[in-house]
C-alpha atoms as a PDB file:
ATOM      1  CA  UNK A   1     -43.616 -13.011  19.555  1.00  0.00           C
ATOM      2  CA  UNK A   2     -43.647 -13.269  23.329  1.00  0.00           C
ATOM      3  CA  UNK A   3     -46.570 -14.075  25.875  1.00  0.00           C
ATOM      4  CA  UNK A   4     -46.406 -12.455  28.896  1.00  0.00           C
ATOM      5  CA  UNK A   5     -49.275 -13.952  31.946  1.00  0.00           C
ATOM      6  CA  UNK A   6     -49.878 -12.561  34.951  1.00  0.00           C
ATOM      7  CA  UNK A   7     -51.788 -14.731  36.771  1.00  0.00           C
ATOM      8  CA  UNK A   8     -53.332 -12.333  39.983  1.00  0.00           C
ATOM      9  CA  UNK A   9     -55.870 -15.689  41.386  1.00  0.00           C
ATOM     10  CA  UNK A  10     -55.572 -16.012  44.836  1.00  0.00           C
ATOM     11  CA  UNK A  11     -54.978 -18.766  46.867  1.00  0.00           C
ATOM     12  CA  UNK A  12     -57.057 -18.760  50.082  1.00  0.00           C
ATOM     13  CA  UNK A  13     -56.520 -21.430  53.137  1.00  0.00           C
ATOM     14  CA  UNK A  14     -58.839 -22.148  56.182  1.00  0.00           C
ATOM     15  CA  UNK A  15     -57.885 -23.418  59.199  1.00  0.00           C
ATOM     16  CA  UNK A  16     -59.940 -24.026  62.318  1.00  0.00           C
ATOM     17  CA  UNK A  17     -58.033 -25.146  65.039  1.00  0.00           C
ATOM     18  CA  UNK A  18     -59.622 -26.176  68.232  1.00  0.00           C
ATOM     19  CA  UNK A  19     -56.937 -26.784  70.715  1.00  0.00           C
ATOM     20  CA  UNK A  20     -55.719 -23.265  70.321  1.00  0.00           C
ATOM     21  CA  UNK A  21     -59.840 -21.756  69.875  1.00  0.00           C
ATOM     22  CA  UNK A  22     -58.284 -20.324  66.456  1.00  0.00           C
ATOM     23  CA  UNK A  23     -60.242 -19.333  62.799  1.00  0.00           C
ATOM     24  CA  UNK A  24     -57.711 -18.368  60.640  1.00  0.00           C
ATOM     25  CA  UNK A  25     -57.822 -17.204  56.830  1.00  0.00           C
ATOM     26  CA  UNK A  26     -54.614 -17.250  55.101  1.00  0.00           C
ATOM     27  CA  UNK A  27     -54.710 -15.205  51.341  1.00  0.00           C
ATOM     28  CA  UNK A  28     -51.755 -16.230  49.109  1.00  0.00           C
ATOM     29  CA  UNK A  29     -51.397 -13.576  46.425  1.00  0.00           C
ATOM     30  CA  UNK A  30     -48.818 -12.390  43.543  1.00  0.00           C
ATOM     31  CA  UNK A  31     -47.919  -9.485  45.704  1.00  0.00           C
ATOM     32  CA  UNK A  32     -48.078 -11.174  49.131  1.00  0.00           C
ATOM     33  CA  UNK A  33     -50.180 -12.966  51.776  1.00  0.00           C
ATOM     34  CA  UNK A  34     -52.289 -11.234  54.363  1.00  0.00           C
ATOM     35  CA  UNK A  35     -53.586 -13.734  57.869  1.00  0.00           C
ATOM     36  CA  UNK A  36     -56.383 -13.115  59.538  1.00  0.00           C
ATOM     37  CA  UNK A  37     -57.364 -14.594  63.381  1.00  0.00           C
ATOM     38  CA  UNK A  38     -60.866 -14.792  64.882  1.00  0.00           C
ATOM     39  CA  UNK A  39     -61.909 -16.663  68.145  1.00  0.00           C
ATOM     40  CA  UNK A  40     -63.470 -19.786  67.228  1.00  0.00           C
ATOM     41  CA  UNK A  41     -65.776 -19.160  70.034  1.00  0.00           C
ATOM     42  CA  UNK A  42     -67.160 -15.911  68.516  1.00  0.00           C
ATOM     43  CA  UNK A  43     -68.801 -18.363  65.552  1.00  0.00           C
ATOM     44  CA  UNK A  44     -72.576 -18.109  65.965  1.00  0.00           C
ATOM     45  CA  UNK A  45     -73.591 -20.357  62.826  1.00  0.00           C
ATOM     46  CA  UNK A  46     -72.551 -21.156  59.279  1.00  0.00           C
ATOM     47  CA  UNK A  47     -74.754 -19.905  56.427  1.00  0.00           C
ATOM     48  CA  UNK A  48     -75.193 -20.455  52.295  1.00  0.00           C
ATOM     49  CA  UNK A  49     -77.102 -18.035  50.710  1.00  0.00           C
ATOM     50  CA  UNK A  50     -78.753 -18.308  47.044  1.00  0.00           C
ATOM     51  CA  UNK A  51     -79.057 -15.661  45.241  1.00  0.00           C
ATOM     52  CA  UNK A  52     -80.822 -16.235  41.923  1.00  0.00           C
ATOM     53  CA  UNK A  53     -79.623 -13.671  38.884  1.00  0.00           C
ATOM     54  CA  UNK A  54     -81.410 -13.394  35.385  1.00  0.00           C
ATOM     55  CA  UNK A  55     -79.555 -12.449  32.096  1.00  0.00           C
ATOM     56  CA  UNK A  56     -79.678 -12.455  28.349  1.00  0.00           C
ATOM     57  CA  UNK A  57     -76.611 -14.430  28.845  1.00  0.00           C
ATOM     58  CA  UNK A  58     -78.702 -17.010  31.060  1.00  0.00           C
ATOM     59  CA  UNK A  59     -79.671 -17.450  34.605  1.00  0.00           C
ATOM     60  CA  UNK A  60     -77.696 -18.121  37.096  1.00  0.00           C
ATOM     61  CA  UNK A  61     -77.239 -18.947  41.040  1.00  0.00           C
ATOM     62  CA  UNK A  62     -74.385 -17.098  42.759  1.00  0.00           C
ATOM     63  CA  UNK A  63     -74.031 -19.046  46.343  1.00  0.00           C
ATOM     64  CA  UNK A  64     -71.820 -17.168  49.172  1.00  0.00           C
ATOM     65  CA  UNK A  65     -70.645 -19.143  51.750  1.00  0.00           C
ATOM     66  CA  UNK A  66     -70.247 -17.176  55.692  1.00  0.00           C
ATOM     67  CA  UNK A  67     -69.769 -17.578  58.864  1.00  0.00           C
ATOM     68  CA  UNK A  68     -72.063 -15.315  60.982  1.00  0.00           C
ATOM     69  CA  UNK A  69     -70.084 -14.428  64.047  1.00  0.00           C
ATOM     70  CA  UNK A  70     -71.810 -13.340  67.903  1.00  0.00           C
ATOM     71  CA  UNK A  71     -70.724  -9.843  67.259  1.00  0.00           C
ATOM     72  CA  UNK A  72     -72.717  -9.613  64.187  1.00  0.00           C
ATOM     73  CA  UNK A  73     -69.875  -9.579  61.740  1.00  0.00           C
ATOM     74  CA  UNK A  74     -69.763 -11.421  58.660  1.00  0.00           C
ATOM     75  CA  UNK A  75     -66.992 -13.365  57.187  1.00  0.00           C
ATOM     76  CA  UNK A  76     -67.065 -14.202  53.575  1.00  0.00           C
ATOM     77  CA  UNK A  77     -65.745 -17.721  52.870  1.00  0.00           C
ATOM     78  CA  UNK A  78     -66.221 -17.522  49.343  1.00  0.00           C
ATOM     79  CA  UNK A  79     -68.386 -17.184  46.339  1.00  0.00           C
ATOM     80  CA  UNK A  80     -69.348 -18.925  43.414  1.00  0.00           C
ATOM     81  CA  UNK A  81     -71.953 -19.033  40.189  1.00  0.00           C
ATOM     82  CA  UNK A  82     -73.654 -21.381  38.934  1.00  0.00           C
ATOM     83  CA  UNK A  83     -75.330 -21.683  35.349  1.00  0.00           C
ATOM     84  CA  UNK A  84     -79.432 -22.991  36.055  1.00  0.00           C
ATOM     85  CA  UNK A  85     -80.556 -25.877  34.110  1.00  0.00           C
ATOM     86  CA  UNK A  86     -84.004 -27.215  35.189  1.00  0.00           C
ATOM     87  CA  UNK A  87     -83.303 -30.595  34.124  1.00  0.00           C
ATOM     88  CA  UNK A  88     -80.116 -31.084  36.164  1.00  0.00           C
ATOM     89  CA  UNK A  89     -79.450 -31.388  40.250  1.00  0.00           C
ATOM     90  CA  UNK A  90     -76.231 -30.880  41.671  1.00  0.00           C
ATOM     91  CA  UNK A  91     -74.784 -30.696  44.676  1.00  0.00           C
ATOM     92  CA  UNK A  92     -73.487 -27.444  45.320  1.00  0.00           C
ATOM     93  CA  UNK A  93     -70.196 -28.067  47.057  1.00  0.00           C
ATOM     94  CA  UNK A  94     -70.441 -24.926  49.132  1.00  0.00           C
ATOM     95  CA  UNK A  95     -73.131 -26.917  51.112  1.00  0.00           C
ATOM     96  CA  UNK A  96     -71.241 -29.759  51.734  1.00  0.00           C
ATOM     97  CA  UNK A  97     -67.989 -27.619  53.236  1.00  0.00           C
ATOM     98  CA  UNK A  98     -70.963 -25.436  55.284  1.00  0.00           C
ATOM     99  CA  UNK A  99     -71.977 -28.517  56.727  1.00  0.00           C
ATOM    100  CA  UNK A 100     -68.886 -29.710  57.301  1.00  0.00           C
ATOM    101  CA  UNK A 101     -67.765 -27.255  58.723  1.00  0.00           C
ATOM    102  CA  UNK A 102     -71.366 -26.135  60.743  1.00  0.00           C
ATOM    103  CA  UNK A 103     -70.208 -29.642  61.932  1.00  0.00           C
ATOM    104  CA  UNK A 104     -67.124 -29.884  63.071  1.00  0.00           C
ATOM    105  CA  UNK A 105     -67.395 -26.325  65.224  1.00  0.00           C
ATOM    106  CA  UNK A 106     -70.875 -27.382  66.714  1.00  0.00           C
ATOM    107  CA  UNK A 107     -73.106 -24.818  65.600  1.00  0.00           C
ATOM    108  CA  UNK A 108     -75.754 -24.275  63.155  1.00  0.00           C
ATOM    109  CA  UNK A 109     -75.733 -24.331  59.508  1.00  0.00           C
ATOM    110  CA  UNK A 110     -78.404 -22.041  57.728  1.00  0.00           C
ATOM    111  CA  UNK A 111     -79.646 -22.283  54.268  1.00  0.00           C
ATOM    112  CA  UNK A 112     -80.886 -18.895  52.354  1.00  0.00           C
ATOM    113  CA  UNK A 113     -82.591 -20.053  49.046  1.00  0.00           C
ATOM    114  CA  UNK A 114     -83.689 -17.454  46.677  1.00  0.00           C
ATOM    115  CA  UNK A 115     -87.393 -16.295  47.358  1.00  0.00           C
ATOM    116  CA  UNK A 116     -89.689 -17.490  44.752  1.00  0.00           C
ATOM    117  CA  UNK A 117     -92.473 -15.556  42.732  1.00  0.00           C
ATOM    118  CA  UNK A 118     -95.249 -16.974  44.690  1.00  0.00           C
ATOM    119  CA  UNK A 119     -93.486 -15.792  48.068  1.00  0.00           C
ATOM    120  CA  UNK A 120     -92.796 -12.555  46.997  1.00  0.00           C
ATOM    121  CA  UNK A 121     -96.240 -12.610  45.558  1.00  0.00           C
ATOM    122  CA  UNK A 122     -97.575 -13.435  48.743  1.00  0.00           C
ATOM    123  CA  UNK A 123     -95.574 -10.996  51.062  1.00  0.00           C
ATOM    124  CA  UNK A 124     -96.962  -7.862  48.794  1.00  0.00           C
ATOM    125  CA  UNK A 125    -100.441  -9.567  49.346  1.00  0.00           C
ATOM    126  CA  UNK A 126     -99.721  -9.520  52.713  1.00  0.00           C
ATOM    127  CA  UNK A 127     -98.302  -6.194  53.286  1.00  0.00           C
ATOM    128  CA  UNK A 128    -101.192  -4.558  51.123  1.00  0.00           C
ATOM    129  CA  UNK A 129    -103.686  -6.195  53.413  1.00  0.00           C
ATOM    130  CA  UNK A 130    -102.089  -4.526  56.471  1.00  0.00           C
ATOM    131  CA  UNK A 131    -101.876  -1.718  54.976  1.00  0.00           C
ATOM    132  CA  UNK A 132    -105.325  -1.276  54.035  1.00  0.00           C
ATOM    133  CA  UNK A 133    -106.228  -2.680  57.748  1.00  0.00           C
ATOM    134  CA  UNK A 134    -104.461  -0.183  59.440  1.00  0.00           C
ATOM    135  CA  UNK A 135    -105.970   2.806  57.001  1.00  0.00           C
ATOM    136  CA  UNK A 136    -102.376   3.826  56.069  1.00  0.00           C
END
């Protein structure tokens, strides 16, 4: 009997080049490899974003990893999930490349966290108020 794998992962490189003002993304695949430019100088900031996901199967955090650019695109870095466990702290590595990399091109680096009960708690507080201010 004979195993056949296919293995269809995806090898992705970044390179930021400042002598040339170059971003480039470089995705290796089975069936190829596709390169992407952007101007460096079209980077506005550098942002993580939590997003916090319950499931029978447990909770988790998925963080995405972007750079916002001046023309209000969005370019995807990558992604990754995280299993929550209240009694451990980590350090999510897609921080520490953000920062890095918020670094090294001068510009900010922006944390999303998930919101919390109390805060959504509080903006439906909030928006009820107005609501009944206004006599909507």
């Amino acid at each position: 009997m004979a195993f056949l794998f296919i293995f269809l992962a995806k090898i992705t490189i970044l390179t930021f080049n400042k002598p040339i003002n170059k971003f480039s993304i470089l995705t290796k695949g089975i069936f190829g490899q596709r390169n992407k430019e952007y101007d460096l100088k079209e980077i506005k900031e550098v942002e993580l974003s939590a997003t916090y996901q319950a499931s029978k199967e447990g909770d988790k955090i998925i963080y995405n990893l972007t750079i916002l650019c001046l023309n209000g695109e969005t370019i995807k870095l990558n992604s990754s999930t995280t299993a929550v466990s209240p009694l451990v702290v980590r350090t999510v590595p897609e921080r520490v490349a953000g920062i890095k990399i918020a670094n090294f091109l001068n510009v900010p680096f922006q944390e999303r966290q998930p919101q919390t009960i109390s805060s959504v708690i509080s903006a439906i507080k909030t928006s009820a108020q107005t609501i009944k201010n206004n006599n909507f």
